[in-house]
PDB file of N, CA and C in Angstrom:
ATOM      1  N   UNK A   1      94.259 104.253-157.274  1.00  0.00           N
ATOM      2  CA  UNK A   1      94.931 103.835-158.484  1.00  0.00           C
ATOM      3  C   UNK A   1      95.084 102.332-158.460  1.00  0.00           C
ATOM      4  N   UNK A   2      95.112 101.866-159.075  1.00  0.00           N
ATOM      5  CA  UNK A   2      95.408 100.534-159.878  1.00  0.00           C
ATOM      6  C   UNK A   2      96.507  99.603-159.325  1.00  0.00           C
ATOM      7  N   UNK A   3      97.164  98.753-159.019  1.00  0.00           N
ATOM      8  CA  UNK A   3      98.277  98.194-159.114  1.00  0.00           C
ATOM      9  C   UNK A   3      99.018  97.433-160.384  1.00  0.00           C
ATOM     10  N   UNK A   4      99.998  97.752-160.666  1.00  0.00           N
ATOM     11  CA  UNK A   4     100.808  96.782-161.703  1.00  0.00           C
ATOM     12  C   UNK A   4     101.779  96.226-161.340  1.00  0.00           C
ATOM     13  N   UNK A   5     101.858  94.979-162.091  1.00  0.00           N
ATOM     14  CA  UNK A   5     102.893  94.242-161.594  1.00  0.00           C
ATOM     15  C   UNK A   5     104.386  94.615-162.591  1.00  0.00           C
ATOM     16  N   UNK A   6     105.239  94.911-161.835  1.00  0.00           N
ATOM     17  CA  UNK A   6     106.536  95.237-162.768  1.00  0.00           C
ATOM     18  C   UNK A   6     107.244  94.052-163.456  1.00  0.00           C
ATOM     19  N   UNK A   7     108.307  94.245-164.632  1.00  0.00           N
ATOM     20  CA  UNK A   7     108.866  93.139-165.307  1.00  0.00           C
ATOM     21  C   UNK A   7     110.069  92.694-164.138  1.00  0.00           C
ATOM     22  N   UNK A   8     109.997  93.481-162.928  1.00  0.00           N
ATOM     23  CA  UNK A   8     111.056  92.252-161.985  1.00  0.00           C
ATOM     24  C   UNK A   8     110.418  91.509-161.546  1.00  0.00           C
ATOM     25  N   UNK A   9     108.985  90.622-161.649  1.00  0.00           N
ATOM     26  CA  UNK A   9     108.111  89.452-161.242  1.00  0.00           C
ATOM     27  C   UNK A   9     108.839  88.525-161.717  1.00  0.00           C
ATOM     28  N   UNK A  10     108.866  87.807-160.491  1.00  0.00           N
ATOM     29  CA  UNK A  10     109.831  86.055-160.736  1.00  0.00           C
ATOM     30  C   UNK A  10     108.694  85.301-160.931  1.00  0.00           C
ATOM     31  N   UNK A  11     107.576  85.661-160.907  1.00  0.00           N
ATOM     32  CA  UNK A  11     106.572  84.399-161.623  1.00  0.00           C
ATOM     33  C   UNK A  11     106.351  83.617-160.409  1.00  0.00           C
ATOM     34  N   UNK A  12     106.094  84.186-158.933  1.00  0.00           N
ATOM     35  CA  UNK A  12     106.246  82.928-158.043  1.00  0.00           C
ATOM     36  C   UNK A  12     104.713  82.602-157.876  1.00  0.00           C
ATOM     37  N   UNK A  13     104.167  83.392-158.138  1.00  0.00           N
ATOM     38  CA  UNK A  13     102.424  82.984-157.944  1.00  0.00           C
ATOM     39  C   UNK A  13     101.816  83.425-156.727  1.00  0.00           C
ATOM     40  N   UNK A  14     102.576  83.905-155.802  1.00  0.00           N
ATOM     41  CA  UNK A  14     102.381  84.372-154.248  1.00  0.00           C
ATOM     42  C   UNK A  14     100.728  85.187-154.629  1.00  0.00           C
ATOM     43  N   UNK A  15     100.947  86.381-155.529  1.00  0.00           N
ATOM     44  CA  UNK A  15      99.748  87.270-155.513  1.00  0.00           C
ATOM     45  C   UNK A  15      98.892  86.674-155.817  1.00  0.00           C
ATOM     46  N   UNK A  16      98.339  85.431-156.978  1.00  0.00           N
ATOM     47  CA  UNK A  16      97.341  85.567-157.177  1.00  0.00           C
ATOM     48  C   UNK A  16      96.301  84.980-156.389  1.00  0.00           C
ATOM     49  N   UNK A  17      96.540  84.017-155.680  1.00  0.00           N
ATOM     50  CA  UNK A  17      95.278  83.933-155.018  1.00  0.00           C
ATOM     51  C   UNK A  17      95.012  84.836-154.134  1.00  0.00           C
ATOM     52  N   UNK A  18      95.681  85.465-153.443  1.00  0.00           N
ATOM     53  CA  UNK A  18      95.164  86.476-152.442  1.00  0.00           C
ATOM     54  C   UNK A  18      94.355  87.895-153.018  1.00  0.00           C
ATOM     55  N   UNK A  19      93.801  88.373-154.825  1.00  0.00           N
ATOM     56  CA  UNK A  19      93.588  89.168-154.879  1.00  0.00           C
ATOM     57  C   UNK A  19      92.094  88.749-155.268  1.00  0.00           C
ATOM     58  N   UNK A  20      91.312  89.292-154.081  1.00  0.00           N
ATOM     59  CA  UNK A  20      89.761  89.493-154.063  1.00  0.00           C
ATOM     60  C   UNK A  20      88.783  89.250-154.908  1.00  0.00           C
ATOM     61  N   UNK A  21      89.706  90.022-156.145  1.00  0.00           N
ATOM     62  CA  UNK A  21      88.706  90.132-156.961  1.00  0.00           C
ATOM     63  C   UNK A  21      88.934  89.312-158.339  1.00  0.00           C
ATOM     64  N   UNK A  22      90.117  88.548-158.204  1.00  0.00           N
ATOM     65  CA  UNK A  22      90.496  87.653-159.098  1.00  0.00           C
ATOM     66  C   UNK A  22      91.242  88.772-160.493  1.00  0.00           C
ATOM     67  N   UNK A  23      92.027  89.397-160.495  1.00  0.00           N
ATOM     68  CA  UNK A  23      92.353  90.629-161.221  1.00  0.00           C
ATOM     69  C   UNK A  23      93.316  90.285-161.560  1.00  0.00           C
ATOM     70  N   UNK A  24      94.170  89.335-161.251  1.00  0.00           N
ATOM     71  CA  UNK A  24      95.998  88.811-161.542  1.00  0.00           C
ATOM     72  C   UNK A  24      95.380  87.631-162.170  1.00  0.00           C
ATOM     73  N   UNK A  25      96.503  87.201-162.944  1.00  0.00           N
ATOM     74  CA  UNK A  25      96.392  86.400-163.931  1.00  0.00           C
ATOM     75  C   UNK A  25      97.752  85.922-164.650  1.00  0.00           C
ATOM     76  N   UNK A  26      98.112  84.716-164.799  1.00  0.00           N
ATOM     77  CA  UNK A  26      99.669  83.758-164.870  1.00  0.00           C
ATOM     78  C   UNK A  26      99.671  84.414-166.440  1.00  0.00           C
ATOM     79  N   UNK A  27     101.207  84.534-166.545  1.00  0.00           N
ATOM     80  CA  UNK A  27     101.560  85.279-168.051  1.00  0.00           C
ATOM     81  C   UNK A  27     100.682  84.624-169.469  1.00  0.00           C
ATOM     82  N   UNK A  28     100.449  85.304-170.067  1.00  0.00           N
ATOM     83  CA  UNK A  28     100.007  84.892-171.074  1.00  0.00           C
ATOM     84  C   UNK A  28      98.486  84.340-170.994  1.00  0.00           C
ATOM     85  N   UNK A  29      97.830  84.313-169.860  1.00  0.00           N
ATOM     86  CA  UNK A  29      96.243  83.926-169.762  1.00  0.00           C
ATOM     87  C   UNK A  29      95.456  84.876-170.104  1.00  0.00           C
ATOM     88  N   UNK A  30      94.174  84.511-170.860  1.00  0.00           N
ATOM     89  CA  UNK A  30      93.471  85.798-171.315  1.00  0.00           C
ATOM     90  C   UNK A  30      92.379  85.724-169.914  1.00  0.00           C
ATOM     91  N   UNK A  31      91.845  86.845-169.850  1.00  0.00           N
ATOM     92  CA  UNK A  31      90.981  86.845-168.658  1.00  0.00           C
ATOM     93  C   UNK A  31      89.943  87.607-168.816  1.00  0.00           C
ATOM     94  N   UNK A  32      88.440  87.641-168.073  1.00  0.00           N
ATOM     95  CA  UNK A  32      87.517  87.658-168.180  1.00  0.00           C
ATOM     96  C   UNK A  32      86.734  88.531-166.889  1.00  0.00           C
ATOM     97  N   UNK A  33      85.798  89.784-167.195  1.00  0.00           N
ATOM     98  CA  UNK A  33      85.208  90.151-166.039  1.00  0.00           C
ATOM     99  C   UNK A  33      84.674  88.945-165.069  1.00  0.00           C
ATOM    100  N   UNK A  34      84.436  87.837-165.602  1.00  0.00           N
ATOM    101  CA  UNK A  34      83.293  86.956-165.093  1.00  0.00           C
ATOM    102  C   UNK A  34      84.377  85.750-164.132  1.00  0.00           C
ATOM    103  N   UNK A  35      85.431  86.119-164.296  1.00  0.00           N
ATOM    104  CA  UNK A  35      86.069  85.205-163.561  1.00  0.00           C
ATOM    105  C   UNK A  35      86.584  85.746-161.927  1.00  0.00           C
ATOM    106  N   UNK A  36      85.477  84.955-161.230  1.00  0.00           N
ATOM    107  CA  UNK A  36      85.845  85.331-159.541  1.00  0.00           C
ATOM    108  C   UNK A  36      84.910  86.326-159.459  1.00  0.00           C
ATOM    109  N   UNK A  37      83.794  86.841-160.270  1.00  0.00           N
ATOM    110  CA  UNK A  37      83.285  87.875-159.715  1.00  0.00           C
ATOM    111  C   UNK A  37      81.579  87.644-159.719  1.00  0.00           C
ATOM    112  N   UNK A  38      80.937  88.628-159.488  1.00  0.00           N
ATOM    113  CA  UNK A  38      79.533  88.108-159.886  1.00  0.00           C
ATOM    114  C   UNK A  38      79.130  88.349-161.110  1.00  0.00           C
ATOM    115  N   UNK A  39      79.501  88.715-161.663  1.00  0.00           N
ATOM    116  CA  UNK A  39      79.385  89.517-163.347  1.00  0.00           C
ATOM    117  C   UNK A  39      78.789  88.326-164.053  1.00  0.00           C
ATOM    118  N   UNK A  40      78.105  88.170-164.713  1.00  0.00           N
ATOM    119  CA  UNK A  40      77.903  87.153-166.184  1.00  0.00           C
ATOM    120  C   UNK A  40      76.921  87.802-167.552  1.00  0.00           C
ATOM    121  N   UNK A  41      77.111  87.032-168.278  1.00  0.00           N
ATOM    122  CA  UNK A  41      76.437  87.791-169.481  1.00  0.00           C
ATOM    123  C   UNK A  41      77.050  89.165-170.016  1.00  0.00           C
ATOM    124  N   UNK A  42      76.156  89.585-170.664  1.00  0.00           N
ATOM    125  CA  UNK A  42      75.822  91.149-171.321  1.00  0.00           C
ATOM    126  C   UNK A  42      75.612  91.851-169.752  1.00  0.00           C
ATOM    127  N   UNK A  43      76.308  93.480-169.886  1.00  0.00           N
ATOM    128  CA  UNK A  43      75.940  93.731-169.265  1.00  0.00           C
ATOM    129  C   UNK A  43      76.918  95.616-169.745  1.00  0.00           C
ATOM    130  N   UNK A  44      76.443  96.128-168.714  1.00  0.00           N
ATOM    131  CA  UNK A  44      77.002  97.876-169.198  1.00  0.00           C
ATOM    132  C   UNK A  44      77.923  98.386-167.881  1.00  0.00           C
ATOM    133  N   UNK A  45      79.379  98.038-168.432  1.00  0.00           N
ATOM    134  CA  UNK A  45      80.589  98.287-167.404  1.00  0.00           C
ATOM    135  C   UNK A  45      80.299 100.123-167.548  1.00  0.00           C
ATOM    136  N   UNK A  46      81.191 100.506-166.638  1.00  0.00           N
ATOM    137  CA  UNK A  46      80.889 101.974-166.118  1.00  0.00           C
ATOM    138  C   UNK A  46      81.978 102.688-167.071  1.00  0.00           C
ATOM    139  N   UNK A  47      82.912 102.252-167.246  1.00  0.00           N
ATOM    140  CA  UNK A  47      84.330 102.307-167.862  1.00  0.00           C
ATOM    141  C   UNK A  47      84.582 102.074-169.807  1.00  0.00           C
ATOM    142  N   UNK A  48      83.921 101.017-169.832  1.00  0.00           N
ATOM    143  CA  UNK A  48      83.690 100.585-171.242  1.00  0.00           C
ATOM    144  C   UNK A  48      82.203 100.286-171.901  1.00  0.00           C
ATOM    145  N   UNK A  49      81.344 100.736-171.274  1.00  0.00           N
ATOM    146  CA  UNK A  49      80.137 100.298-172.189  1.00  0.00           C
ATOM    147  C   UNK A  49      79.574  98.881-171.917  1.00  0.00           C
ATOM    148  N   UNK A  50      78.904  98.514-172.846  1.00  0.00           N
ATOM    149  CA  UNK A  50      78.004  96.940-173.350  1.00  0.00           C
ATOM    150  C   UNK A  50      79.067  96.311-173.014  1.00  0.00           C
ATOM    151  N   UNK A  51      79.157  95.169-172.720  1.00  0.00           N
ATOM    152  CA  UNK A  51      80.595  94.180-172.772  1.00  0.00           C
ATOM    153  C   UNK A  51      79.779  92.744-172.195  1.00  0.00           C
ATOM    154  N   UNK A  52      80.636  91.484-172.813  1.00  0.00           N
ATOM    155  CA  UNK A  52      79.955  90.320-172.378  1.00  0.00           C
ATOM    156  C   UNK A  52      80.653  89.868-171.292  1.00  0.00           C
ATOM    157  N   UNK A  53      80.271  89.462-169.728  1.00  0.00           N
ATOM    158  CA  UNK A  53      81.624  89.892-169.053  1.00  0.00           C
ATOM    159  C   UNK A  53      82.540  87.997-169.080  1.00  0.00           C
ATOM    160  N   UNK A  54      81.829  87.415-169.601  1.00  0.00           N
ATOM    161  CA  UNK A  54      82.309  85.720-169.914  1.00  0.00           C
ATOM    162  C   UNK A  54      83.465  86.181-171.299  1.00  0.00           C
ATOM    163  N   UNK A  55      83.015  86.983-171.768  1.00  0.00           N
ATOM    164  CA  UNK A  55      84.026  87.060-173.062  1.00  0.00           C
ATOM    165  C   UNK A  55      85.697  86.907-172.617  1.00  0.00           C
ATOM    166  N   UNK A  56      86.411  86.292-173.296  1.00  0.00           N
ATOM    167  CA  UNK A  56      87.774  86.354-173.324  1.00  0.00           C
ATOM    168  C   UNK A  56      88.354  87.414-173.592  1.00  0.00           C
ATOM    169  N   UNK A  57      89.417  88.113-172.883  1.00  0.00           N
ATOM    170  CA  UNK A  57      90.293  89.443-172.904  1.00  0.00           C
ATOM    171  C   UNK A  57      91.711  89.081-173.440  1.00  0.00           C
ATOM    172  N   UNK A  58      92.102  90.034-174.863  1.00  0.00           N
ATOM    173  CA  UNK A  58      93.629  89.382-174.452  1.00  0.00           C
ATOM    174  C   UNK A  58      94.529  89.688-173.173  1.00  0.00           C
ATOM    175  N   UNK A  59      95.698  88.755-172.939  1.00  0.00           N
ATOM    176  CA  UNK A  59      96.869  89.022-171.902  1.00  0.00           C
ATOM    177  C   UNK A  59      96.951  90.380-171.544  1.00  0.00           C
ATOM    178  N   UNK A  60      97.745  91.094-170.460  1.00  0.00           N
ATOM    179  CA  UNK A  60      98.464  91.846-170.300  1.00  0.00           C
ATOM    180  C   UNK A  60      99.853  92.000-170.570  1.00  0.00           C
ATOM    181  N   UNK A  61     100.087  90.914-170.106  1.00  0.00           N
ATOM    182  CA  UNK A  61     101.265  90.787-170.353  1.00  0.00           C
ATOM    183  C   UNK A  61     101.547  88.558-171.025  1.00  0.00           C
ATOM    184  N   UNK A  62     102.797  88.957-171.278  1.00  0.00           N
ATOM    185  CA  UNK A  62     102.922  87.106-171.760  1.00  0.00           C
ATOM    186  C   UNK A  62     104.302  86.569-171.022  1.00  0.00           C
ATOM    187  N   UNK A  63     104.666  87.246-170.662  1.00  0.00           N
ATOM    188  CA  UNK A  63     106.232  87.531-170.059  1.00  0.00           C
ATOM    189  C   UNK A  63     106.326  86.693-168.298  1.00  0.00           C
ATOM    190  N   UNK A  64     104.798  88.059-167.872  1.00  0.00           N
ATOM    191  CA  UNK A  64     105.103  87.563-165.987  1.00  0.00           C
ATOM    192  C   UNK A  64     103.719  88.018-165.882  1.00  0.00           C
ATOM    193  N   UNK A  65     103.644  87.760-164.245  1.00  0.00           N
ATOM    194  CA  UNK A  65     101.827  87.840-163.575  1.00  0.00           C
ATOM    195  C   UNK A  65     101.281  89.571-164.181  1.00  0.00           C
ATOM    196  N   UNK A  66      99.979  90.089-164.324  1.00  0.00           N
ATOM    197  CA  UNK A  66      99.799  91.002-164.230  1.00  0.00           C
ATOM    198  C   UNK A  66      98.283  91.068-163.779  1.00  0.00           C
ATOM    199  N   UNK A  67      97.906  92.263-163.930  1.00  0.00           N
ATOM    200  CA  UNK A  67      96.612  92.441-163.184  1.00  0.00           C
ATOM    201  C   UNK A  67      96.138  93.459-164.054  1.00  0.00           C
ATOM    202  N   UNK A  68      94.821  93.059-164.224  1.00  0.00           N
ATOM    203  CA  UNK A  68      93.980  93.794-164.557  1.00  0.00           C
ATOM    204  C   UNK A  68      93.062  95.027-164.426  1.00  0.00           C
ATOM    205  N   UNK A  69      93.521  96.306-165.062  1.00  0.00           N
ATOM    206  CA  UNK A  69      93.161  97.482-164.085  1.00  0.00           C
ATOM    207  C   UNK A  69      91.540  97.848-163.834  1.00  0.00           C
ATOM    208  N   UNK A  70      90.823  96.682-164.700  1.00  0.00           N
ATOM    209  CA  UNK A  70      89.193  96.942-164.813  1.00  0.00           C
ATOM    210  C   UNK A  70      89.092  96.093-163.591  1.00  0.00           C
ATOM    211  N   UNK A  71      89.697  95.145-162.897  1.00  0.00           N
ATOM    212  CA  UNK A  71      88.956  94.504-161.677  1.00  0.00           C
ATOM    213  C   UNK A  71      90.027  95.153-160.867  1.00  0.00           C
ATOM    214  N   UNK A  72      90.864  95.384-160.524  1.00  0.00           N
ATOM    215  CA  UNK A  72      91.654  95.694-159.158  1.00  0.00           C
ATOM    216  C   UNK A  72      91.283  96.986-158.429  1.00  0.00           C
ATOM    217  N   UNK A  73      90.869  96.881-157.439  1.00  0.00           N
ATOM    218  CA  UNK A  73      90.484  97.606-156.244  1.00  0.00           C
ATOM    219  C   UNK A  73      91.590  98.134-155.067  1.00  0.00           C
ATOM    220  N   UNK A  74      92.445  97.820-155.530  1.00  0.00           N
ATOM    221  CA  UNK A  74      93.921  97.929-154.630  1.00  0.00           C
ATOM    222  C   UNK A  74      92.966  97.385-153.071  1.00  0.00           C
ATOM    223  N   UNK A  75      92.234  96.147-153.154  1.00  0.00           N
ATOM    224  CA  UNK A  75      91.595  95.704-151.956  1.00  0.00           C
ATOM    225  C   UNK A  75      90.614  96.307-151.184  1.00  0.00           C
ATOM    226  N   UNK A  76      90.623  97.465-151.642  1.00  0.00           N
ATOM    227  CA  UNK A  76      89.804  98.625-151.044  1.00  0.00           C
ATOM    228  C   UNK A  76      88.583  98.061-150.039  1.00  0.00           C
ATOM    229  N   UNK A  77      87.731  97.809-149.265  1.00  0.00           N
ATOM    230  CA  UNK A  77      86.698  97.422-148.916  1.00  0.00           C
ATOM    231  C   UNK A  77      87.093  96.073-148.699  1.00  0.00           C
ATOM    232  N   UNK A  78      87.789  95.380-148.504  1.00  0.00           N
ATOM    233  CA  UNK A  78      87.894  93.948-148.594  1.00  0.00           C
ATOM    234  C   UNK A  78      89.415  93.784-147.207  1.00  0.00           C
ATOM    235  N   UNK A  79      90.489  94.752-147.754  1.00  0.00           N
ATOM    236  CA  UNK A  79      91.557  94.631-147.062  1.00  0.00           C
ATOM    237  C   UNK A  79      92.349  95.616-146.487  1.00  0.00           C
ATOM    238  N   UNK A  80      93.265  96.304-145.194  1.00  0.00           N
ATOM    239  CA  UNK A  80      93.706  97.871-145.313  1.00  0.00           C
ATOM    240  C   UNK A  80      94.474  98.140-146.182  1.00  0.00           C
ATOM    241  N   UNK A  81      95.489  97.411-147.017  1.00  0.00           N
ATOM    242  CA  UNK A  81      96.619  97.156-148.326  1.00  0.00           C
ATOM    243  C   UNK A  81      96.231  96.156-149.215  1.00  0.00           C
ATOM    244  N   UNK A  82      97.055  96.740-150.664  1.00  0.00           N
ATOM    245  CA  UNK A  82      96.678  95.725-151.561  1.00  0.00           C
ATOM    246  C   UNK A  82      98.132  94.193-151.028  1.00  0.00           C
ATOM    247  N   UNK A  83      97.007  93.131-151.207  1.00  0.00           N
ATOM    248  CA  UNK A  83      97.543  92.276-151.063  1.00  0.00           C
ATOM    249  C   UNK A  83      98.529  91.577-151.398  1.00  0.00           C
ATOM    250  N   UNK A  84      98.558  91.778-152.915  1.00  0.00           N
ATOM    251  CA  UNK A  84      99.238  91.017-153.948  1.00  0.00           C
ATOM    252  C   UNK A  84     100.383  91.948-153.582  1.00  0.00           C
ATOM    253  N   UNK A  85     100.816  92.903-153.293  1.00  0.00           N
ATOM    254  CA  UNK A  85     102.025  93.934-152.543  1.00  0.00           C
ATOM    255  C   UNK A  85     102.450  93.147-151.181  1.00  0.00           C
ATOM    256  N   UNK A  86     101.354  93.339-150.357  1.00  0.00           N
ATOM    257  CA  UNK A  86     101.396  92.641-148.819  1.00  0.00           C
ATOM    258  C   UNK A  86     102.808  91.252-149.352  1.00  0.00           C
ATOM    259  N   UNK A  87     102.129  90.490-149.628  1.00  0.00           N
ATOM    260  CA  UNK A  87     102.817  89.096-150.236  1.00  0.00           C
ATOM    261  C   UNK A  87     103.962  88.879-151.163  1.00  0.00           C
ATOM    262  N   UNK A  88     104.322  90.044-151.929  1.00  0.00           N
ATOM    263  CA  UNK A  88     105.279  89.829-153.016  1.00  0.00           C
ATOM    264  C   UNK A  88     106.659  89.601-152.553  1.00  0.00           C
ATOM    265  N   UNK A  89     107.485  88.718-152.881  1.00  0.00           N
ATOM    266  CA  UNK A  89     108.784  88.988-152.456  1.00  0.00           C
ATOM    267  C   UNK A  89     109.390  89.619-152.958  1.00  0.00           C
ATOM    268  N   UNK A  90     109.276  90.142-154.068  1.00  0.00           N
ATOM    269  CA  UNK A  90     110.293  91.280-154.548  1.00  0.00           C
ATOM    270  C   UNK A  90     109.984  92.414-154.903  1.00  0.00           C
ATOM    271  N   UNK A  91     108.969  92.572-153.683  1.00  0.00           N
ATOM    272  CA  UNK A  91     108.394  94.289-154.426  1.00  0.00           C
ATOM    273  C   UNK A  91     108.146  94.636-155.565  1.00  0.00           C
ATOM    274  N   UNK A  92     107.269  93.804-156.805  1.00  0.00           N
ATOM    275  CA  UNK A  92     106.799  94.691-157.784  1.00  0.00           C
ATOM    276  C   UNK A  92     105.554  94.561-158.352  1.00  0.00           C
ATOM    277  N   UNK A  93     104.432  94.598-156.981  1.00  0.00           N
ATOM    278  CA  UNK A  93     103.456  94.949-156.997  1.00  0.00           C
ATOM    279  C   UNK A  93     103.557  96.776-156.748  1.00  0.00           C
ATOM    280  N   UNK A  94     102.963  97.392-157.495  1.00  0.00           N
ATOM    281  CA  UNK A  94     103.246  98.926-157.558  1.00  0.00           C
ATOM    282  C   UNK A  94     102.338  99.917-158.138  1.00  0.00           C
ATOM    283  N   UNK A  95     101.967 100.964-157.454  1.00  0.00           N
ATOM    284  CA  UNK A  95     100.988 101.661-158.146  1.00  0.00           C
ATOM    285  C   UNK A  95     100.864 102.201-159.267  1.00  0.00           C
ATOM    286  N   UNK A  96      99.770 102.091-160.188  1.00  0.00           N
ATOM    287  CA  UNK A  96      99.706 101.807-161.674  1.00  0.00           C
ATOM    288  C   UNK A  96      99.669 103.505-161.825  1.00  0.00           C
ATOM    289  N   UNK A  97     100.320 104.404-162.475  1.00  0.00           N
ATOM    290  CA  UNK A  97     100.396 105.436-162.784  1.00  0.00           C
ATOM    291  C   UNK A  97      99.495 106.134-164.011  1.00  0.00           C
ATOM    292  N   UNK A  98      98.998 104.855-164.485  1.00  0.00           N
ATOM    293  CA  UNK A  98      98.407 105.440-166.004  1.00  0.00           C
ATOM    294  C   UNK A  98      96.985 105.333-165.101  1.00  0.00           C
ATOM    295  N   UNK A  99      96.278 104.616-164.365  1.00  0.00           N
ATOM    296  CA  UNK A  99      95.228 104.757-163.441  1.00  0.00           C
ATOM    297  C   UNK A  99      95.207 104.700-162.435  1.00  0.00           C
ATOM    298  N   UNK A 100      95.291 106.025-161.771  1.00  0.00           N
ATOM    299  CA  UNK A 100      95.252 106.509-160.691  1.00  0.00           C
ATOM    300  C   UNK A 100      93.558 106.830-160.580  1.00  0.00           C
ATOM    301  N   UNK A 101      92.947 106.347-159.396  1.00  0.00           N
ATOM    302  CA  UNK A 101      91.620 106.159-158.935  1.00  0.00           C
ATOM    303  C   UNK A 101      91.430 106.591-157.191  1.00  0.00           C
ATOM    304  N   UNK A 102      90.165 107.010-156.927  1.00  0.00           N
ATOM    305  CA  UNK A 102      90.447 107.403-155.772  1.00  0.00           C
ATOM    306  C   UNK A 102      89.411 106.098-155.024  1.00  0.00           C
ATOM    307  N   UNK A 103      89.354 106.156-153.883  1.00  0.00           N
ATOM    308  CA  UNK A 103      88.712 105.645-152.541  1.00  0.00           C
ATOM    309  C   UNK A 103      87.401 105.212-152.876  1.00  0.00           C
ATOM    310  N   UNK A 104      87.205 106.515-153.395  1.00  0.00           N
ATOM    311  CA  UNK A 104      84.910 106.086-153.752  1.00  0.00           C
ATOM    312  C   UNK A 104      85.152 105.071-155.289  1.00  0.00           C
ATOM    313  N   UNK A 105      86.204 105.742-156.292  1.00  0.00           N
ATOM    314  CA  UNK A 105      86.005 105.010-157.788  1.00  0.00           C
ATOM    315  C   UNK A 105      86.522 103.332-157.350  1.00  0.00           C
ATOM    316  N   UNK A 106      87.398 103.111-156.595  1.00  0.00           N
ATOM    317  CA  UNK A 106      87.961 101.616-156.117  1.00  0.00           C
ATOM    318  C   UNK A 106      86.683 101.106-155.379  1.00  0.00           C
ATOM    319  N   UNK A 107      85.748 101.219-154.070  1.00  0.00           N
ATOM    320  CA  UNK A 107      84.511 100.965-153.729  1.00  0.00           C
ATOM    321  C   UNK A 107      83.409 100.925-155.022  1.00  0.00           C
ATOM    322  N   UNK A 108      83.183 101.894-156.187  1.00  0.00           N
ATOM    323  CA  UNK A 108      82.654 101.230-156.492  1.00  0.00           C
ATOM    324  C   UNK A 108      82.668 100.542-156.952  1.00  0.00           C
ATOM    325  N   UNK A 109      83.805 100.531-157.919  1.00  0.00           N
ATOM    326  CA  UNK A 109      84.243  99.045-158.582  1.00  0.00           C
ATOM    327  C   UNK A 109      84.192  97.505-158.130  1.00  0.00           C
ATOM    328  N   UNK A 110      84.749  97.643-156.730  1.00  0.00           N
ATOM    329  CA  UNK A 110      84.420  96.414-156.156  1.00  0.00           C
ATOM    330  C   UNK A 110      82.618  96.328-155.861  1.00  0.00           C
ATOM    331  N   UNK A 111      81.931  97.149-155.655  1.00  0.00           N
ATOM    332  CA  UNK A 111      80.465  97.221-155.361  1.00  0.00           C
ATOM    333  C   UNK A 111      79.552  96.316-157.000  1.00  0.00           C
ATOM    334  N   UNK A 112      80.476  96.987-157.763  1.00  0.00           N
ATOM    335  CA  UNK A 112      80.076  96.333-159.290  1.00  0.00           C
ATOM    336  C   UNK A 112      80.378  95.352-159.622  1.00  0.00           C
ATOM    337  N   UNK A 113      81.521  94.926-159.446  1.00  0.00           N
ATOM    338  CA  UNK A 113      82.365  93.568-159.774  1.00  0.00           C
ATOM    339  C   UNK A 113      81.302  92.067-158.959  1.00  0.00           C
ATOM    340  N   UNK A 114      81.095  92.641-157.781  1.00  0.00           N
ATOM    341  CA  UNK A 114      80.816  91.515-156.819  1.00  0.00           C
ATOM    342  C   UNK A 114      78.898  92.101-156.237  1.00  0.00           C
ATOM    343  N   UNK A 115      78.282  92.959-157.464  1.00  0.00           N
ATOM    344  CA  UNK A 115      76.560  93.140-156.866  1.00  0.00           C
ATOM    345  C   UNK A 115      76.374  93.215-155.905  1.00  0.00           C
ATOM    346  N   UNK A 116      76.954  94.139-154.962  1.00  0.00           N
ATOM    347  CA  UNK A 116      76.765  94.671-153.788  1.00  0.00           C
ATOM    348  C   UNK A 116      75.467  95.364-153.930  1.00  0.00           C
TER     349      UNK A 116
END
């Protein structure tokens, strides 16, 4: 499953560089498959179809950090825990309930994200 960041995020910035796959993102930034990953252009996500992966996404949130459930891997292949958890000081890095994913769907995602 996914991680989300909860509305008790103090905004400290701790998670985002540590997440792999570039999936967190400062409130209110729109974000992009193509950012931090190998992705560019047109291309056919597994999840959504055709998609341009340079295209701009709106926010998740505008409030505090969040993450994006099309790139997050909960580290899978990269780390033994998700990181942006590892690092948080206030615990609300947390497993995303609306996508729950298993072991092989998180591998491949990261396998896709980064053209393994």
């Amino acid at each position: 499953m996914a991680i989300i960041i909860t509305d008790e995020c103090i905004n400290c910035g701790a998670c985002e560089p540590e997440c792999p796959n570039n999936a967190i993102y400062e409130p209110g930034v729109e974000w992009a498959f193509a950012d931090g990953t190998e992705l560019k252009g047109e291309f056919d996500h597994p999840e959504l179809g055709s998609i341009d992966a340079d295209a701009k996404r709106e926010p998740v949130s505008d409030e505090f950090y969040y993450i994006t459930p099309y790139k997050c891997t909960e580290c899978e292949g990269f780390h033994e825990e998700p990181q942006c958890a590892a690092v948080c000081p206030v615990d609300c890095c947390v497993p995303d309930p609306d996508h729950e994913e298993d072991e092989e769907v998180l591998l491949a995602r990261k396998a896709f994200l980064h053209a393994e």
